[in-house]
N, C-alpha and C. Protein backbone atom coordinates (compact mmCIF):
# COMPACT_ATOMS: atom_id res chain seq x y z
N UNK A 1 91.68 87.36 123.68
CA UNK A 1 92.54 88.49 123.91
C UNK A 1 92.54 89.37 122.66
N UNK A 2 92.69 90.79 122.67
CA UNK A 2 92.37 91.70 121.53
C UNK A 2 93.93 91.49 121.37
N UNK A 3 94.55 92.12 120.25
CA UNK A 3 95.57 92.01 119.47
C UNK A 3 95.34 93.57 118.53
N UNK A 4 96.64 94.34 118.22
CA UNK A 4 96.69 95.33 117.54
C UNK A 4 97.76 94.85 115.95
N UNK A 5 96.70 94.55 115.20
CA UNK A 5 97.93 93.81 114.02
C UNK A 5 97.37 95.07 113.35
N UNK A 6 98.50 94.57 111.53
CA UNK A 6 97.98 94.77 110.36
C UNK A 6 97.11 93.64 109.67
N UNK A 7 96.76 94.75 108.76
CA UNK A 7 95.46 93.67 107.88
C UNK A 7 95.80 94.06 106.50
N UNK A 8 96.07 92.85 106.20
CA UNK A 8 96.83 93.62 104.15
C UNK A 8 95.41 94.09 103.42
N UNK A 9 95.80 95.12 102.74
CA UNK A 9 95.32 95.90 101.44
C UNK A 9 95.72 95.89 100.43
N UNK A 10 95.58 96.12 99.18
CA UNK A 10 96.06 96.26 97.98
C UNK A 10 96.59 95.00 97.25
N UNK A 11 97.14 95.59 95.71
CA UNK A 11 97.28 94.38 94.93
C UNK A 11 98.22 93.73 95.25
N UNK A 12 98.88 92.91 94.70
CA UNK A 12 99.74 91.27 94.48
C UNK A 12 101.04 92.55 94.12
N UNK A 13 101.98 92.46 94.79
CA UNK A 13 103.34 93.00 95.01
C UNK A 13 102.89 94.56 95.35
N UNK A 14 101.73 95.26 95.68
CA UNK A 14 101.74 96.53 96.23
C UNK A 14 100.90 96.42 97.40
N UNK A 15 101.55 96.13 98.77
CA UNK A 15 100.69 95.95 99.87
C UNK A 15 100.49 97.24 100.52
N UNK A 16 99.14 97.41 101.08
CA UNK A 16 98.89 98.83 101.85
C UNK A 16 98.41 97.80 102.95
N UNK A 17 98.23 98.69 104.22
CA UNK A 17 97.78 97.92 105.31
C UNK A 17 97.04 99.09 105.99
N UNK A 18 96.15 98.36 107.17
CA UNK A 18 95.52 99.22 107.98
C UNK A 18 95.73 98.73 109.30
N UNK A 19 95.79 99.50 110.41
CA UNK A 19 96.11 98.86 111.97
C UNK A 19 95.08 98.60 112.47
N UNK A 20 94.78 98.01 112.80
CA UNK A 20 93.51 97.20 113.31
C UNK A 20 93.68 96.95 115.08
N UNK A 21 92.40 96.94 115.93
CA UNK A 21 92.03 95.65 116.67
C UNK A 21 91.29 94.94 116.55
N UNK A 22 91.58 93.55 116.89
CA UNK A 22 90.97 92.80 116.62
C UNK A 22 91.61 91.21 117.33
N UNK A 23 90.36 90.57 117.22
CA UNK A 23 90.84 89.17 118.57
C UNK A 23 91.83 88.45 117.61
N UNK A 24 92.90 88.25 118.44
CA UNK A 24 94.02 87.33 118.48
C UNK A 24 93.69 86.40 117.72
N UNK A 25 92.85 85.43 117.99
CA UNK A 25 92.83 84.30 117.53
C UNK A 25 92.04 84.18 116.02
N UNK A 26 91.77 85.32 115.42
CA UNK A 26 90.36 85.46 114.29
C UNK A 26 91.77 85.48 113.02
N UNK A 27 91.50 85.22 111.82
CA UNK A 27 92.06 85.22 110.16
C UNK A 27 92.72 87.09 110.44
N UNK A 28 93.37 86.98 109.71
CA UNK A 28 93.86 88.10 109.31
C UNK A 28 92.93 89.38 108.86
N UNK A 29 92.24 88.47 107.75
CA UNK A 29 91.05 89.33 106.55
C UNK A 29 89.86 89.43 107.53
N UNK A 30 89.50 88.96 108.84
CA UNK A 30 88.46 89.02 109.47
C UNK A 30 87.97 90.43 109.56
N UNK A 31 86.92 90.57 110.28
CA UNK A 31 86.13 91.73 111.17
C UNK A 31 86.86 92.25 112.32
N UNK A 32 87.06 93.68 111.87
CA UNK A 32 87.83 94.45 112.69
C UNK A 32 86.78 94.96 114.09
N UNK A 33 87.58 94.87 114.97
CA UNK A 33 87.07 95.61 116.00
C UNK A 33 86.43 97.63 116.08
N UNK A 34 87.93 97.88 115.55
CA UNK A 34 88.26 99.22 115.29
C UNK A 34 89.47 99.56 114.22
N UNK A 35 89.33 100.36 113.44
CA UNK A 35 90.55 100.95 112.42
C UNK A 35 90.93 102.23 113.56
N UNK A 36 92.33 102.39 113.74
CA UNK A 36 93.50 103.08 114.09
C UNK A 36 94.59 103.86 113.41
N UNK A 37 94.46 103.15 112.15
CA UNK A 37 95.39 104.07 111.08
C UNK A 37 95.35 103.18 110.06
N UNK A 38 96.69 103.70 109.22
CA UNK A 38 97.52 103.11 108.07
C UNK A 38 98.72 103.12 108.13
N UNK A 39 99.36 102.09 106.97
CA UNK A 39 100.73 102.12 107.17
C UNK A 39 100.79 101.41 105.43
N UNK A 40 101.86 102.27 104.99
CA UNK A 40 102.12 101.82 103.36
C UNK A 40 103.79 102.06 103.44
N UNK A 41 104.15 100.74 103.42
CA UNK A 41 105.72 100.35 103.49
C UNK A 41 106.50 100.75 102.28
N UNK A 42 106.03 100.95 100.83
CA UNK A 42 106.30 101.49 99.75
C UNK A 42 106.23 102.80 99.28
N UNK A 43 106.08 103.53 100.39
CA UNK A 43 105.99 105.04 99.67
C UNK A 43 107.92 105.12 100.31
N UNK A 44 107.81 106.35 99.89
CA UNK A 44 109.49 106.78 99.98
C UNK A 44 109.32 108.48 100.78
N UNK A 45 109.43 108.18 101.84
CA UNK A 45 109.50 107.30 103.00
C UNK A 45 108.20 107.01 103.02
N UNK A 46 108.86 106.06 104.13
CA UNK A 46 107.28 104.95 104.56
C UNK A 46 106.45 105.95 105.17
N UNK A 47 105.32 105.74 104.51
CA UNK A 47 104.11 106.14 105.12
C UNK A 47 103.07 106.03 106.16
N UNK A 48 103.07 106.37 107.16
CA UNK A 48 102.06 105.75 108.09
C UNK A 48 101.34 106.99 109.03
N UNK A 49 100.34 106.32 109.16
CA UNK A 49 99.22 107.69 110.27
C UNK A 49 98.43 107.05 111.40
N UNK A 50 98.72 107.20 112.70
CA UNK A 50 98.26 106.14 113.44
C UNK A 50 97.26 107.57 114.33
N UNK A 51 95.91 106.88 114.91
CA UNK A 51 95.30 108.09 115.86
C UNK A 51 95.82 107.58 117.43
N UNK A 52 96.67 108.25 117.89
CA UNK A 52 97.25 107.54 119.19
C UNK A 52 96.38 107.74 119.97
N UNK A 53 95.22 108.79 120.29
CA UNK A 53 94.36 108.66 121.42
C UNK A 53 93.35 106.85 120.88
N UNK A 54 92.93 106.64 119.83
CA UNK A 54 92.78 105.08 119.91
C UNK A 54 93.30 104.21 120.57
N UNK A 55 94.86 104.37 120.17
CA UNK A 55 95.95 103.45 120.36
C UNK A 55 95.90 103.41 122.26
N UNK A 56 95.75 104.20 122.69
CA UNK A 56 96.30 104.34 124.31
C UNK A 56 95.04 104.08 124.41
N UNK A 57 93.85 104.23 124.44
CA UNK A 57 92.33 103.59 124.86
C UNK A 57 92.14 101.93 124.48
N UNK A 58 92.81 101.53 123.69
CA UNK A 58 92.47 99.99 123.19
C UNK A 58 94.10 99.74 124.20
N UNK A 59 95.31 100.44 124.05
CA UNK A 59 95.85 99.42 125.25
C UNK A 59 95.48 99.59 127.18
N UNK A 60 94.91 100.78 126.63
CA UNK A 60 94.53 100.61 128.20
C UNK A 60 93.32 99.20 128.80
N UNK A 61 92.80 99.28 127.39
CA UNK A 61 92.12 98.19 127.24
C UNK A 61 92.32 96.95 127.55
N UNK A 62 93.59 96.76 126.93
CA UNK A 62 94.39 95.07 127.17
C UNK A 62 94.69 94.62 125.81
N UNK A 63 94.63 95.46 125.14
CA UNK A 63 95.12 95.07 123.73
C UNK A 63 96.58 95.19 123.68
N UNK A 64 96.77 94.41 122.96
CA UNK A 64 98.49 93.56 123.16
C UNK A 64 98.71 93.93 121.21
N UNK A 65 100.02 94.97 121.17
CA UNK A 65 99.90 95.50 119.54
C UNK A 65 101.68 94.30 119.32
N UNK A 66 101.57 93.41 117.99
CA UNK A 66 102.00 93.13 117.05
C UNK A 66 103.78 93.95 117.29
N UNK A 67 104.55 93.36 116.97
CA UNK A 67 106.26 94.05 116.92
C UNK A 67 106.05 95.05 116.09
N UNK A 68 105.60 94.90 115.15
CA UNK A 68 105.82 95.89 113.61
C UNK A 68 104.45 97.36 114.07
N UNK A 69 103.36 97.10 114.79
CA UNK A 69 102.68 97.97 115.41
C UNK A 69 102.84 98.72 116.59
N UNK A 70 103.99 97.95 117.40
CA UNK A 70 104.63 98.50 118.25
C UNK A 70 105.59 99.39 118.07
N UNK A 71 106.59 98.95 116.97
CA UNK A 71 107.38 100.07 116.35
C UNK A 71 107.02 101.25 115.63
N UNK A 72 105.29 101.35 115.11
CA UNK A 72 104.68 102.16 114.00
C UNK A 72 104.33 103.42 115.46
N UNK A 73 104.08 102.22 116.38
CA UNK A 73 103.59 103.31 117.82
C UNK A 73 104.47 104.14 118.49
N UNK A 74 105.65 103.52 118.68
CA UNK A 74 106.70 104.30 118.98
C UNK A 74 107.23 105.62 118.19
N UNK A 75 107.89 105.31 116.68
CA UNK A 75 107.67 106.29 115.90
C UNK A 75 106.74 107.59 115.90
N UNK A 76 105.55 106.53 115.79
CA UNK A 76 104.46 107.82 116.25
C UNK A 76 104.58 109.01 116.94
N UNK A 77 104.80 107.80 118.28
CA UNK A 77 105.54 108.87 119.83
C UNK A 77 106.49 110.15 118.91
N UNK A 78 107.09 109.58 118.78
CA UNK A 78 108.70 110.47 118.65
C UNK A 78 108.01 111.33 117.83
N UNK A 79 107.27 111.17 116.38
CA UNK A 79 106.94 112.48 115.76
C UNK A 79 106.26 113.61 116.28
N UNK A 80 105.20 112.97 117.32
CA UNK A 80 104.47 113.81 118.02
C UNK A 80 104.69 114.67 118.64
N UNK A 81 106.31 114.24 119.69
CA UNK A 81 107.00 114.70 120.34
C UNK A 81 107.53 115.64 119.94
N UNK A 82 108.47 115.41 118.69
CA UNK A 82 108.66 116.63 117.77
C UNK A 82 108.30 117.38 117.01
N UNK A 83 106.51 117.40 116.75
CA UNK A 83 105.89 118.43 116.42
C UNK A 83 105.30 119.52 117.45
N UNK A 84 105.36 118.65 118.90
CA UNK A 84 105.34 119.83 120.02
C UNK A 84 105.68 121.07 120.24
C-alpha cells in the first residue's frame, strides 16, 4: 500500500522534511516514489509548500497520507481557498 509520510532532512535538532510517497511498509530514509512538497516546523510560522494537483493524483491513486500530512493537506486546502 502507498503511504503519504514525511522523510526527515537536516541536522541533529534542525529537522526539515519533505512529503513523500512511498510504500508503507519501506524505512523512512528509503526511495521515494514521488516528492510533493516540504514542510519546515521551525520557521516562524511554519513553513510548508505542498503541489496539491500531486496530492489528489497519488490519492486518487490509493495513497493513504500520514495525520501530520493530512493536516499539511488540509491547510493547504484552506490557503488555496483563500487566495481565490
Amino acid at each position: 500500500m502507498l503511504s503519504m509520510r514525511l522523510m526527515r532532512f537536516g541536522a541533529a535538532k534542525k529537522p526539515f522534511y519533505r512529503i513523500v510517497v512511498m510504500e508503507s511498509r519501506s524505512s523512512r530514509q528509503s526511495r521515494a516514489k514521488d516528492f510533493i512538497g516540504n514542510y519546515n516546523p521551525l520557521g516562524d510560522p511554519v513553513e510548508f509548500q505542498i503541489d496539491l494537483e500531486k496530492a489528489k493524483s497519488w490519492l486518487a491513486k490509493g495513497a493513504r497520507p500520514s495525520q501530520t500530512v493530512q493536516s499539511l493537506l488540509d491547510r493547504a486546502s484552506q490557503r488555496k481557498k483563500l487566495s481565490d
